[in-house]
Protein backbone atom coordinates (compact mmCIF):
# COMPACT_ATOMS: atom_id res chain seq x y z
CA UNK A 1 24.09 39.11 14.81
CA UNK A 2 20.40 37.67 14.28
CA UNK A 3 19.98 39.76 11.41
CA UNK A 4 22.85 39.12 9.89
CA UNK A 5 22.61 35.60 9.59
CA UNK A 6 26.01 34.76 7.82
CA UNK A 7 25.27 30.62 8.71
CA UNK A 8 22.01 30.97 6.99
CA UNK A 9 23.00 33.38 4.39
CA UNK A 10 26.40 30.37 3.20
CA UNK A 11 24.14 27.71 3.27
CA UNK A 12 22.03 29.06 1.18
CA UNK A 13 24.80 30.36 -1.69
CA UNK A 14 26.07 27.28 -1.09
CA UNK A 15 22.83 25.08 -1.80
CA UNK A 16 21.65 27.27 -4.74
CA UNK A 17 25.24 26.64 -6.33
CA UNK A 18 24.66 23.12 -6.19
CA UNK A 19 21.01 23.21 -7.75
CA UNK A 20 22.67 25.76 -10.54
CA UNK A 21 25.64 23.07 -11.19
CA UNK A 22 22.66 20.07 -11.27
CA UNK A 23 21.07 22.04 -14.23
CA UNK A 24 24.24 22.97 -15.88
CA UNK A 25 25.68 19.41 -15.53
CA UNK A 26 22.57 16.66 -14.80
CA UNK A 27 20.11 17.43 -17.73
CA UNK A 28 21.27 14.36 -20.00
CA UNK A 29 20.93 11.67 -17.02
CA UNK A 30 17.55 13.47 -16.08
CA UNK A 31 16.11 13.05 -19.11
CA UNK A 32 17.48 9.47 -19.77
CA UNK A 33 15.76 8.79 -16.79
CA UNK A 34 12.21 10.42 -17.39
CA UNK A 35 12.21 8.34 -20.54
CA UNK A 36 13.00 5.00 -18.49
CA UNK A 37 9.81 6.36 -16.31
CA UNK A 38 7.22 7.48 -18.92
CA UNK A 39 8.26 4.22 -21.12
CA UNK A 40 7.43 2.25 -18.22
CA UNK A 41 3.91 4.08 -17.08
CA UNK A 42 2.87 4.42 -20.77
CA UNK A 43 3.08 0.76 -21.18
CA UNK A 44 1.11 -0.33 -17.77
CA UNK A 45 4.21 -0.56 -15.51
CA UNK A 46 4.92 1.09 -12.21
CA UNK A 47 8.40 2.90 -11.40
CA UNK A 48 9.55 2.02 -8.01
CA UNK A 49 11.28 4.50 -5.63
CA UNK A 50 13.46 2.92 -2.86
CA UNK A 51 15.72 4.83 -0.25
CA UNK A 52 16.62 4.08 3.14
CA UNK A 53 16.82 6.67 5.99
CA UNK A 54 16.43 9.98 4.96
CA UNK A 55 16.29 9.37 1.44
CA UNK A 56 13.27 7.67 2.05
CA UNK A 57 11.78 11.20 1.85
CA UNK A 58 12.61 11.56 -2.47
CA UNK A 59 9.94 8.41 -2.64
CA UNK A 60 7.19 10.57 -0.43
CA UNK A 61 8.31 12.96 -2.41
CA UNK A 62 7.57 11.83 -5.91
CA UNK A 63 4.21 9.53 -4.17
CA UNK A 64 1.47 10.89 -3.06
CA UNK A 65 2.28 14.66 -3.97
CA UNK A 66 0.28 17.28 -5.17
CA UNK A 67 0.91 16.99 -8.62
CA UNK A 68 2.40 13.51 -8.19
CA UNK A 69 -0.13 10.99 -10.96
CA UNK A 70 -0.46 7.64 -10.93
CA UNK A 71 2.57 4.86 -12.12
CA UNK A 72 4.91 5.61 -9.25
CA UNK A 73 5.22 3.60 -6.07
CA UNK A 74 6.76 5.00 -2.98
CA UNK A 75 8.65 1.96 -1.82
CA UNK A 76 8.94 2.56 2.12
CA UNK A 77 10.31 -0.11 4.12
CA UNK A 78 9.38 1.39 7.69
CA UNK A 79 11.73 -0.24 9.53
CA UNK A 80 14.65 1.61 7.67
CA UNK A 81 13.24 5.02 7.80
CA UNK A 82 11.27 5.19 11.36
CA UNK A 83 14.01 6.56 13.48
CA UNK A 84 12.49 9.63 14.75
CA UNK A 85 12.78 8.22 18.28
CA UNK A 86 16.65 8.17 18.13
CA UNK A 87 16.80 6.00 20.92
CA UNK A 88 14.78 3.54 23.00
CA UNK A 89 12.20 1.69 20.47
CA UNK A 90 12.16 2.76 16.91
CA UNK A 91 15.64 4.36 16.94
CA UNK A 92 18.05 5.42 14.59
CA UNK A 93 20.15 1.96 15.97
CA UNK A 94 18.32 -0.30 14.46
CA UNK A 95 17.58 1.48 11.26
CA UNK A 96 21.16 1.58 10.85
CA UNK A 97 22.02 -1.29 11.94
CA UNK A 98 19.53 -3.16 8.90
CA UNK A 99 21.01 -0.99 6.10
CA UNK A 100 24.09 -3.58 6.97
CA UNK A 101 22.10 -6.51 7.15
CA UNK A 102 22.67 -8.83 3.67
CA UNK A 103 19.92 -10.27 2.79
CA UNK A 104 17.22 -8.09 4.16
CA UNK A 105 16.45 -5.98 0.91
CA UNK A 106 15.76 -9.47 -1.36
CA UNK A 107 13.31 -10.05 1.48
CA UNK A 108 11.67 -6.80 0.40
CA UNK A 109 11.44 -7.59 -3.30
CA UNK A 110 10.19 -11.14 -2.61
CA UNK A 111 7.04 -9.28 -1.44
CA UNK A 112 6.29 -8.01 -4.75
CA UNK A 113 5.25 -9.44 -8.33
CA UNK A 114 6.67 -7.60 -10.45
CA UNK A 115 5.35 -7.00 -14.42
CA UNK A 116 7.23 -6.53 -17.55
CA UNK A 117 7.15 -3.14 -17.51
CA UNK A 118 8.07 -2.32 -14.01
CA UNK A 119 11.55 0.05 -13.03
CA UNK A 120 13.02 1.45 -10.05
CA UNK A 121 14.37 4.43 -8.92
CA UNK A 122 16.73 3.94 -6.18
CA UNK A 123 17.85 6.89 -4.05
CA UNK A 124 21.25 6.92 -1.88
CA UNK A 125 23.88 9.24 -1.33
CA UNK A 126 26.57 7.30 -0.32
CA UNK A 127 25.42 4.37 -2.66
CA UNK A 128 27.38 1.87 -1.09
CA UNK A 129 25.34 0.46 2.24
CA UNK A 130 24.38 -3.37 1.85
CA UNK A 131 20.66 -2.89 1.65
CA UNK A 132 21.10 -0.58 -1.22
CA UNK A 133 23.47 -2.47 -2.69
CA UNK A 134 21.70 -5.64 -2.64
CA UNK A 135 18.54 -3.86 -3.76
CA UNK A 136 20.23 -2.79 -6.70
CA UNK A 137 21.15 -6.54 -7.71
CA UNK A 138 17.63 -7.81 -6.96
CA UNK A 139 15.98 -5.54 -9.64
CA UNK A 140 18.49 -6.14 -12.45
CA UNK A 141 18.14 -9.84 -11.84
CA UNK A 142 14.63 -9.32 -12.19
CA UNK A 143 15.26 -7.82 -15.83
CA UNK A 144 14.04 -3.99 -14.42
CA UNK A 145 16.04 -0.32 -15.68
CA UNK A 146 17.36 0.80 -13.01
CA UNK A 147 17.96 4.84 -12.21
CA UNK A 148 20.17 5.98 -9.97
CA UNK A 149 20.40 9.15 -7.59
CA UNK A 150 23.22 9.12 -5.97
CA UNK A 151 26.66 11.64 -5.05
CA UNK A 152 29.34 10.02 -6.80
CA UNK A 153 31.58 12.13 -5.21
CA UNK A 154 30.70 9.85 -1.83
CA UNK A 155 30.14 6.62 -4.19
CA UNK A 156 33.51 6.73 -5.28
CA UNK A 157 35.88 7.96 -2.47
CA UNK A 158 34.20 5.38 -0.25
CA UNK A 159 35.08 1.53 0.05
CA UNK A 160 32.03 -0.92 -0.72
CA UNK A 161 30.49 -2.28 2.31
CA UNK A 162 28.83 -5.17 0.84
CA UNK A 163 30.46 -8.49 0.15
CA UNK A 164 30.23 -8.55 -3.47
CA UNK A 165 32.49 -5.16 -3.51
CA UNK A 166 29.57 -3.58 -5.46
CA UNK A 167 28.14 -0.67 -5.25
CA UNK A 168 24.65 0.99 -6.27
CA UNK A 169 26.60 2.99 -9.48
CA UNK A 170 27.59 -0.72 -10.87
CA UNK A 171 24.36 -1.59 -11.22
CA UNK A 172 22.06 1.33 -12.43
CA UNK A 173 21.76 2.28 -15.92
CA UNK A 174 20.83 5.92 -15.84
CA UNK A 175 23.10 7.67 -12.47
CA UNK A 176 21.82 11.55 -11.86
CA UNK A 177 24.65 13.12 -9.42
CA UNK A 178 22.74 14.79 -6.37
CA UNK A 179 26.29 16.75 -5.98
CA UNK A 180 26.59 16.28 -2.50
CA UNK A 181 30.10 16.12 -0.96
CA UNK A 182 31.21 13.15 0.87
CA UNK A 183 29.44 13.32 3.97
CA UNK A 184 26.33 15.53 2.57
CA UNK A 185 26.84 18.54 4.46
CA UNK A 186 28.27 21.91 3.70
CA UNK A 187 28.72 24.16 5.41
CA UNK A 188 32.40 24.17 8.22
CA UNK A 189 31.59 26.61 11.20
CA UNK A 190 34.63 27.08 13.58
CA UNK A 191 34.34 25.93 16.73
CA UNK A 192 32.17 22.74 15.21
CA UNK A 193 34.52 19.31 14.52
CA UNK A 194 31.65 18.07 11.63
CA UNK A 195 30.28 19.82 9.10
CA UNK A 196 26.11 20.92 9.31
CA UNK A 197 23.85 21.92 6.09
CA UNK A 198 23.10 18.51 4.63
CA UNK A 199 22.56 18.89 1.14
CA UNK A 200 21.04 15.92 -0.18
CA UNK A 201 17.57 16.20 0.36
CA UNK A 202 17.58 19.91 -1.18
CA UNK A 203 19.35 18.55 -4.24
CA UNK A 204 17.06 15.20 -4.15
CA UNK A 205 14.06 16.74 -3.81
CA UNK A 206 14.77 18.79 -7.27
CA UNK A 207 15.65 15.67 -9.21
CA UNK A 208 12.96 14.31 -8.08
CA UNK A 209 10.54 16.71 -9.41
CA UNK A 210 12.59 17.36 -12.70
CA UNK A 211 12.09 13.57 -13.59
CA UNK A 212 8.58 13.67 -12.25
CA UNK A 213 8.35 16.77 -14.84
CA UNK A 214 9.69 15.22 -17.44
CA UNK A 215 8.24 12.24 -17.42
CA UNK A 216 4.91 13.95 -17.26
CA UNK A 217 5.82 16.25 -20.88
CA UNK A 218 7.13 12.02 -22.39
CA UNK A 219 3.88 10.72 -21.41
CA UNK A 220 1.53 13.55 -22.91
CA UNK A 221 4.02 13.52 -26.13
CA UNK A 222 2.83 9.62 -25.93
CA UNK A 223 -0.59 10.58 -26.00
CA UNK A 224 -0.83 9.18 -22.58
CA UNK A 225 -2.54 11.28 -19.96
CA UNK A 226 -1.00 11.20 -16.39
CA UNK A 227 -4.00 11.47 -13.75
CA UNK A 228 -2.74 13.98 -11.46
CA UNK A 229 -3.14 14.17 -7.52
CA UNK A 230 -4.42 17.88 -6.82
CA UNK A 231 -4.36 19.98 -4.13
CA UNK A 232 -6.89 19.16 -1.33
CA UNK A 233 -6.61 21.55 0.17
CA UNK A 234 -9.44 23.70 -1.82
CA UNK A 235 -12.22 23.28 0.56
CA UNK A 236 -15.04 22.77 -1.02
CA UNK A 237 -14.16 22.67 -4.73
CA UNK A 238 -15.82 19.71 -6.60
CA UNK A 239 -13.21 19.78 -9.51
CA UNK A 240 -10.62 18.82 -7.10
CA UNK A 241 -12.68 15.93 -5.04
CA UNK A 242 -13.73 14.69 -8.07
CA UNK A 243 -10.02 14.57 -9.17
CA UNK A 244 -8.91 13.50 -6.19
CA UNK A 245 -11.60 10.55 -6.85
CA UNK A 246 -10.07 9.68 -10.08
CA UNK A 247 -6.39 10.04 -8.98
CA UNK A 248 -7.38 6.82 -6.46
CA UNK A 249 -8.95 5.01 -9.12
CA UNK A 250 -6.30 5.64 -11.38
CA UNK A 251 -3.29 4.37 -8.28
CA UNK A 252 -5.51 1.52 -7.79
CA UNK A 253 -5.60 0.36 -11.26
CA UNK A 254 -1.74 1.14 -11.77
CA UNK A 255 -1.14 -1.49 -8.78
CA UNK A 256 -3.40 -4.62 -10.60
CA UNK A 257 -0.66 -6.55 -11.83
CA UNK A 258 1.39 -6.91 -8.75
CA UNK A 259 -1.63 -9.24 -7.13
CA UNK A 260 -2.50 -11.07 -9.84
């Protein structure tokens, strides 16, 4: 049985389907959205990246990475994404418990001065949670493109949950399709009520890096160099300190205009 591993084996056919269908079907939105993001860097703006729980990990994701570069901003609220306790302080309650809360994401924005050039990236599978939702509003009344990753599969088989009836698709203006069924997971084992093998952060993670990619080719094409985060972990090698110096400078600078 262990070396069979049938579970592992599905999973897999099953995840590598949905990254072949994502190339087959998402290239359009992907590049729509790259040009959003290198229109925005090339002309001094930052591109946000929001996402609450475990989509949270698609902002890490795209900032700081090795081979991330400076003009996006991981947008982390802690207090949705630290649930690694599960219970007791910290838990996964609360967390969920504030992705229902109306009101709390314009909270978040208020913290922030936003420039001309600024756009968001907002990252939810379901696409429908109040804090999302209302996020969604708050940058498109601030005049910002919004891009959205999101499984319209779940998006549109689910009711809204916030007041307005709205949902994250109404408001974006670029929607990639992480291709996740409703409920994320795929993979049915008998014996097991729910479904395991969430697919979301798979999928995520490679839109993620296709816009980051592409962005990255629209910028250069621009004439506009992206300063790159390298590895560090080449002990030892000067290039990369030095670059690693640069990369800093470079985030620093990209952040000015949200403290003037």
């Amino acid at each position: 049985m262990e070396t069979q591993a049938t579970a592992a084996r599905e999973y897999h056919r099953r995840i590598m389907a949905l990254l072949e269908k994502i190339e087959a079907t998402q290239m359009e939105a992907i590049a729509r959205a790259a040009e959003i993001c290198a229109r925005s860097i090339a002309e001094g703006g930052l591109v946000f990246v929001f996402g609450a729980g475990h989509s949270r990990i698609m902002a890490e994701e795209m900032m700081p990475r090795q081979g991330c570069f400076a003009g996006f901003f991981a947008l982390v609220e802690q207090a949705l994404s630290n649930h690694s306790s599960v219970v007791g302080a910290n838990g996964l309650r609360a967390a969920l418990y504030l992705e229902k809360c109306e009101g709390y994401a314009e909270e978040i924005l208020k913290s922030f001065r936003f420039g001309p050039h600024d756009a968001f990236l907002i990252v939810s599978t379901s696409g429908i949670r109040p804090v999302i939702v209302e996020m969604a509003a708050g940058v498109k009344r601030r005049g910002m493109p919004l891009v959205a990753i999101v499984s319209r599969a779940h998006s549109e088989s689910s009711p809204p949950a916030h007041s307005s009836g709205k949902k994250l698709i109404d408001y974006a203006d670029v929607v990639v399709d992480n291709l996740c069924p409703p409920g994320d997971c795929v993979l049915e084992l008998e014996g097991l009520a729910w479904r395991t093998g969430p697919a979301s952060t798979v999928t995520g993670a490679m839109i993620v890096n296709m816009i980051r990619s592409e962005t990255a080719a629209r910028l250069l094409a621009r004439g506009h160099t992206p300063v790159l985060l390298p590895s560090h972990q080449f002990v030892g090698n000067l290039d990369a300190e030095e670059q690693l110096e640069r990369f800093y400078e470079a985030y620093r600078k990209s952040l000015a205009h949200l403290y003037r």
